[in-house]
C-alpha atoms as a PDB file:
ATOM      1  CA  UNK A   1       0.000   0.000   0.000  1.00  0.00           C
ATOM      2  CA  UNK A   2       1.232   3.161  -1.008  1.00  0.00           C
ATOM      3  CA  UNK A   3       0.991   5.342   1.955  1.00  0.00           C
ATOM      4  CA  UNK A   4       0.987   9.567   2.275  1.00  0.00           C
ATOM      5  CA  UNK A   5       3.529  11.329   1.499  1.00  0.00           C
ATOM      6  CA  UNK A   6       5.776  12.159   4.767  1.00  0.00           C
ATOM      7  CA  UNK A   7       3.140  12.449   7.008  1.00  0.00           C
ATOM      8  CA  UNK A   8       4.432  14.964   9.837  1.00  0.00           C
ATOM      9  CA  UNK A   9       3.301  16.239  13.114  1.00  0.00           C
ATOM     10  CA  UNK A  10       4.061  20.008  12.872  1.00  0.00           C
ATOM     11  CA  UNK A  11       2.663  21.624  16.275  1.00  0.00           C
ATOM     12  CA  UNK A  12       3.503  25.083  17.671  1.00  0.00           C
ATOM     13  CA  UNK A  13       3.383  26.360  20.795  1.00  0.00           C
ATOM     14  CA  UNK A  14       4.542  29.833  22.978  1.00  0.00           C
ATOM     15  CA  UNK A  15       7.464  29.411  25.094  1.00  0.00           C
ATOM     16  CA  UNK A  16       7.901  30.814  28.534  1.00  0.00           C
ATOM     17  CA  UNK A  17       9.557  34.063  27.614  1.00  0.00           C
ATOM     18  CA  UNK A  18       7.125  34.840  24.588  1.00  0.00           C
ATOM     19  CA  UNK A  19       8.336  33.640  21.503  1.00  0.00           C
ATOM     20  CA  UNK A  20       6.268  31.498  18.625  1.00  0.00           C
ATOM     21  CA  UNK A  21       8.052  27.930  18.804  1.00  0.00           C
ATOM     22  CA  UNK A  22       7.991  24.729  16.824  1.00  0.00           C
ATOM     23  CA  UNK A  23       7.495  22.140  19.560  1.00  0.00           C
ATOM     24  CA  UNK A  24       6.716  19.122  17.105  1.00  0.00           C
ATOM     25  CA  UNK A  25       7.832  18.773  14.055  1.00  0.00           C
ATOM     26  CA  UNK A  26       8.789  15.297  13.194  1.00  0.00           C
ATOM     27  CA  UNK A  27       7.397  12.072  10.765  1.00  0.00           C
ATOM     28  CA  UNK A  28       4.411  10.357  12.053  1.00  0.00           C
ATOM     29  CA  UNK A  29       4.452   6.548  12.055  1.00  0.00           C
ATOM     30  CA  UNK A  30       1.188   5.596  11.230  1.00  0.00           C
ATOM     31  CA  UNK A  31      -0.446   2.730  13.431  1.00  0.00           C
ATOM     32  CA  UNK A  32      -1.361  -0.360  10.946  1.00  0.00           C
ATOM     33  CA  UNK A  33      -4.313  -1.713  11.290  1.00  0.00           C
ATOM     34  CA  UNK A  34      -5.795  -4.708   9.948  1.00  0.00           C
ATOM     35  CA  UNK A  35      -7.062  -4.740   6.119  1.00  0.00           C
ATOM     36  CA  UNK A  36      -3.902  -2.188   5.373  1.00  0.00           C
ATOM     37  CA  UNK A  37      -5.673   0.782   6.669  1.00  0.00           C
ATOM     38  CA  UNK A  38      -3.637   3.228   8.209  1.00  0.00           C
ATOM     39  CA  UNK A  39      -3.845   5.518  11.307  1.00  0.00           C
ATOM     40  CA  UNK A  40      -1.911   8.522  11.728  1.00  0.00           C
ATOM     41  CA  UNK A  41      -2.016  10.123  15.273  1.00  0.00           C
ATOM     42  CA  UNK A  42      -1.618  13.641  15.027  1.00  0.00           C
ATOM     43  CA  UNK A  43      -2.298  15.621  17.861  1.00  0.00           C
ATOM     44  CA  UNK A  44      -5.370  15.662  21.157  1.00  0.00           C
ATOM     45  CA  UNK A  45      -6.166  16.402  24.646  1.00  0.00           C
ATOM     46  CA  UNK A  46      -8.030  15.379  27.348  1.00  0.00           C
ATOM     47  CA  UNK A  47      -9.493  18.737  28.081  1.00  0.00           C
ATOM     48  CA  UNK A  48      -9.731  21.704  26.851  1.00  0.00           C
ATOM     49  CA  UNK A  49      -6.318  23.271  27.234  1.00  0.00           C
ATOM     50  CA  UNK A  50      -5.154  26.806  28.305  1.00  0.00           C
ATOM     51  CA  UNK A  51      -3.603  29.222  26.482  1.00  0.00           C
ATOM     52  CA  UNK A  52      -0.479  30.058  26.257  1.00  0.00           C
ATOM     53  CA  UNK A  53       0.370  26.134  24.993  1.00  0.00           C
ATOM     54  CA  UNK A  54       3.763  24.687  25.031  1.00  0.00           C
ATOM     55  CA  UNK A  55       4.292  20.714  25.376  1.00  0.00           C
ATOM     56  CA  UNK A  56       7.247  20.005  24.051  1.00  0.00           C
ATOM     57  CA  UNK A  57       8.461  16.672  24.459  1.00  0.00           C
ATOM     58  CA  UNK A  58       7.608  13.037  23.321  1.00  0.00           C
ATOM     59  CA  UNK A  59       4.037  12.980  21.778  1.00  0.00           C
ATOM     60  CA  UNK A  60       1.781  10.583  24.174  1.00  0.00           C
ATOM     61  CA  UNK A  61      -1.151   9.090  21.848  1.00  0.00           C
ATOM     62  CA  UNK A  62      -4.637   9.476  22.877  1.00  0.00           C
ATOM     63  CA  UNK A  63      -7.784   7.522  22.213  1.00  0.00           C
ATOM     64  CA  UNK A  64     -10.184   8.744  20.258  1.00  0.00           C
ATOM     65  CA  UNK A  65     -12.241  11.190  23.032  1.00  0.00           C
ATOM     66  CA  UNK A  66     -15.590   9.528  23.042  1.00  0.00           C
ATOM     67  CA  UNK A  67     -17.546  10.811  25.881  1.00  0.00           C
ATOM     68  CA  UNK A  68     -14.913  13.104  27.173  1.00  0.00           C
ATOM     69  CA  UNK A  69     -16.515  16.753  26.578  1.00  0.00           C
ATOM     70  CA  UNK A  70     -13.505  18.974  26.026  1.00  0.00           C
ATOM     71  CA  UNK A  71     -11.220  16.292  24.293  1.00  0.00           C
ATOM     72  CA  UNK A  72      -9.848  16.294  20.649  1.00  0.00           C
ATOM     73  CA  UNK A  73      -7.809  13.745  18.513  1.00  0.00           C
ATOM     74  CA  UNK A  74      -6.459  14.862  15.115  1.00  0.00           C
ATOM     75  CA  UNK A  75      -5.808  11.953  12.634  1.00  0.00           C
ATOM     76  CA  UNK A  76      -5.001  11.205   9.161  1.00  0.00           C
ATOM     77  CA  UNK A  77      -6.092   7.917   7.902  1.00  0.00           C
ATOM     78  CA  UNK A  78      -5.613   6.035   4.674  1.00  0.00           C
ATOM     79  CA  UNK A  79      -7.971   3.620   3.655  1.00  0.00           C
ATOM     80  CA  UNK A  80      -6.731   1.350   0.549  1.00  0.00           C
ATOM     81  CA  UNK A  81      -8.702   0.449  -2.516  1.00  0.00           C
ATOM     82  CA  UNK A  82     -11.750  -1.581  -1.804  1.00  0.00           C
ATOM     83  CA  UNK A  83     -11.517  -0.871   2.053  1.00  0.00           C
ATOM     84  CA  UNK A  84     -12.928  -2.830   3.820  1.00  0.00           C
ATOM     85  CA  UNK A  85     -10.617  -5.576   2.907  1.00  0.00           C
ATOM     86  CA  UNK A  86     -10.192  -8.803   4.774  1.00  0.00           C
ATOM     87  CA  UNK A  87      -9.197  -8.347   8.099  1.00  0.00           C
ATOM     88  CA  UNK A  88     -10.454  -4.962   8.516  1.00  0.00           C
ATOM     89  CA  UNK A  89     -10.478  -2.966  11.767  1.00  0.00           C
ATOM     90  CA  UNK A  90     -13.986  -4.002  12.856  1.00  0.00           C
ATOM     91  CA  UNK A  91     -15.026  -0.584  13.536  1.00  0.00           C
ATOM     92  CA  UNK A  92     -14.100   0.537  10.089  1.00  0.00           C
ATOM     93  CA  UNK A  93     -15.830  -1.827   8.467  1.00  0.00           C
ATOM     94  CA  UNK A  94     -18.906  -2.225  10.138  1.00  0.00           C
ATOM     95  CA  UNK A  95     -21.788   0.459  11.397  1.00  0.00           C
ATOM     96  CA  UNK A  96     -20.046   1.998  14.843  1.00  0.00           C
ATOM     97  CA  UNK A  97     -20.490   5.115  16.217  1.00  0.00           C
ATOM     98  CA  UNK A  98     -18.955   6.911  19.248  1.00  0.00           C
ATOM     99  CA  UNK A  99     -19.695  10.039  21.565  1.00  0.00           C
ATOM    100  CA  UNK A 100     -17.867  12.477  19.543  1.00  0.00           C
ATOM    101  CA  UNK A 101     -18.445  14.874  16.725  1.00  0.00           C
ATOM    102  CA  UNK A 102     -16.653  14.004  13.884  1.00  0.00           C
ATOM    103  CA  UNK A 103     -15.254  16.197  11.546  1.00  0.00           C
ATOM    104  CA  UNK A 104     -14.114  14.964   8.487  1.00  0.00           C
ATOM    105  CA  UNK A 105     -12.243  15.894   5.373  1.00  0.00           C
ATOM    106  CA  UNK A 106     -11.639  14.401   2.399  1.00  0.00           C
ATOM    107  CA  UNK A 107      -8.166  14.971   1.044  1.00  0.00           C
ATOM    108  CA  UNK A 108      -7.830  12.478  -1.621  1.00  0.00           C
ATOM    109  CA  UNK A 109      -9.494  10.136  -3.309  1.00  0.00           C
ATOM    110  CA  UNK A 110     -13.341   9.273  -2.845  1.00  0.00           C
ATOM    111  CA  UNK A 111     -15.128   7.004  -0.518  1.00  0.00           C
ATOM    112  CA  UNK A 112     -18.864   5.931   0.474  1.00  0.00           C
ATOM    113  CA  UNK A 113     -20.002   7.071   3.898  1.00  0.00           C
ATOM    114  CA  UNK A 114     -22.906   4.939   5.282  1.00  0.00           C
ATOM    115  CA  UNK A 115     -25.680   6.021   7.701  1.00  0.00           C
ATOM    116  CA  UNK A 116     -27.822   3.375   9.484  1.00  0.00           C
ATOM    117  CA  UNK A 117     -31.098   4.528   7.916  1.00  0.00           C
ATOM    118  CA  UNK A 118     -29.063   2.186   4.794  1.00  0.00           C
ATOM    119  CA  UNK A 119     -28.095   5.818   2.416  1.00  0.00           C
ATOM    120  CA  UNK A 120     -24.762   5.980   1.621  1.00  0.00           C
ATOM    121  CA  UNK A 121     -23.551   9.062  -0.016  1.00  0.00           C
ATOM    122  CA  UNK A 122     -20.467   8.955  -1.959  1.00  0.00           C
ATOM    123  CA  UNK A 123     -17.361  11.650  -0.631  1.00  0.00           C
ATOM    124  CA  UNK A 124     -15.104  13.131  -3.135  1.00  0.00           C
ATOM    125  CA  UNK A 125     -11.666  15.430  -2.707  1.00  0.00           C
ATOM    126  CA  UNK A 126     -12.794  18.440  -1.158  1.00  0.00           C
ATOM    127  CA  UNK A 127     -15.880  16.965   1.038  1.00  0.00           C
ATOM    128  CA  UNK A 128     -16.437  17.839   4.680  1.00  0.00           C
ATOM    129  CA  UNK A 129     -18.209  15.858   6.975  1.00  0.00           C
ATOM    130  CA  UNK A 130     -19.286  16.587   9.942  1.00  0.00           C
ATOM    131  CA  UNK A 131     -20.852  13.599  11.696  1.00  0.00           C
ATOM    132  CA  UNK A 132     -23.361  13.867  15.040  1.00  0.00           C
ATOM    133  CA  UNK A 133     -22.031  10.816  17.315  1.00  0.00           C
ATOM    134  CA  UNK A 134     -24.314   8.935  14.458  1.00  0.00           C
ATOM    135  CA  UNK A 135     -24.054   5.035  13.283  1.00  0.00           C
ATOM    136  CA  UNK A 136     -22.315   4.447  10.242  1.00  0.00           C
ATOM    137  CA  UNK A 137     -19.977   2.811   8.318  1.00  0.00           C
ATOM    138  CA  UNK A 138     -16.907   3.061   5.685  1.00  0.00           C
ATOM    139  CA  UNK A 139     -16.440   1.760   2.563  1.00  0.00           C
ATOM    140  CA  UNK A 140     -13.582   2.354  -0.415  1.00  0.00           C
ATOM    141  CA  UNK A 141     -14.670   0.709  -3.580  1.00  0.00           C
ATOM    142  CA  UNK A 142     -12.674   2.325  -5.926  1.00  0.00           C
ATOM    143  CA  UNK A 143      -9.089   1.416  -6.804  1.00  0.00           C
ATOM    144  CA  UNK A 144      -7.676   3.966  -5.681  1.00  0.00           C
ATOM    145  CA  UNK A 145      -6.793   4.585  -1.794  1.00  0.00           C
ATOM    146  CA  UNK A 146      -8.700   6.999   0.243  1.00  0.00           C
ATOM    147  CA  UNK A 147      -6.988   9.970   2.489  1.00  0.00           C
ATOM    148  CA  UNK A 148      -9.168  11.126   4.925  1.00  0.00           C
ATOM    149  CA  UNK A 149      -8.342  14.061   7.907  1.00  0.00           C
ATOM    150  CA  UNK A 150     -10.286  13.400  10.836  1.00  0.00           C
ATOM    151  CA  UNK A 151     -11.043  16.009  14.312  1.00  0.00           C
ATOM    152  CA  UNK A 152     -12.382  13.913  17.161  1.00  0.00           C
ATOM    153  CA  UNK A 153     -14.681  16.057  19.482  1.00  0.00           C
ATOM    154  CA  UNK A 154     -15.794  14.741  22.780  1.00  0.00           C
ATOM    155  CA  UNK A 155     -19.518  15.157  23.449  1.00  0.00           C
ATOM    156  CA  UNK A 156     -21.985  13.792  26.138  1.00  0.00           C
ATOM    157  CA  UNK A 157     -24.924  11.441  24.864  1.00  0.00           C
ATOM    158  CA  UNK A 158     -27.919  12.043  26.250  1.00  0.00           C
ATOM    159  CA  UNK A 159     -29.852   9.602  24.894  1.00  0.00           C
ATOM    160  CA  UNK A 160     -29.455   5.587  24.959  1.00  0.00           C
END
């Protein structure tokens, strides 16, 4: 699988006596997960942090913030032709959903986004998608792999 082109982490942040500072900027090794999808871990929180922001420093990965009002995960995943393939991450290839708001971006290629009520639309370079802590499901059936940019939001669910 061909994968992005030198995916990076590039993160700023304010040092203590002022001054705009690079405090990540280094390759990304994407997690592999089954059916050769990819998961790049960019950047999150826990909560909502403060401003002025400097964590320099190893990067600790986060889980996606489901439930956890205030927390954000930035990731870049790459889904290959005809995702899901054998072997698939189960919750990218089946309907899931979690307590976040999802915000989505297509960066290349296309891919089908399915919704429980069974429509699927199709997402094309360009597309945003922002998605209400709602069931669905991914599919790539082109032949052609898939980039997508994702931002995790934390949210309460009130219902069951």
């Amino acid at each position: 699988m061909s994968e992005p082109d030198g995916t990076r982490r590039v993160i700023t942040g304010q040092s203590t006596n002022g001054k705009s500072v690079y405090t990540h900027l280094e390759e990304v090794e994407p997690l592999r997960l089954g059916g050769d999808m990819l998961r790049h871990i960019i950047w999150g929180w826990n909560e909502l942090p403060e401003l002025p922001l400097y964590e320099p420093g190893p990067y600790k990965v986060n889980e996606i913030p489901a439930g956890r009002p205030g927390g954000v995960q930035v990731e870049l995943w790459v889904l290959p032709p005809h995702f899901p393939l054998a072997g698939a991450h189960e919750n990218a290839s089946s309907m899931h959903s979690y307590d976040t708001i999802d915000i989505v971006f297509v960066i290349e290629g296309e891919v089908d986004l399915e919704q429980s009520d069974g429509v699927t639309a199709r997402l094309r370079r360009g597309d945003v998608v922002v998605q209400n802590g709602t069931m669905h499901a991914w599919n790539n059936p082109t032949d052609a792999r898939c980039v997508l940019g994702f931002v995790f939001c934390g949210a309460n669910r009130t219902d069951s």
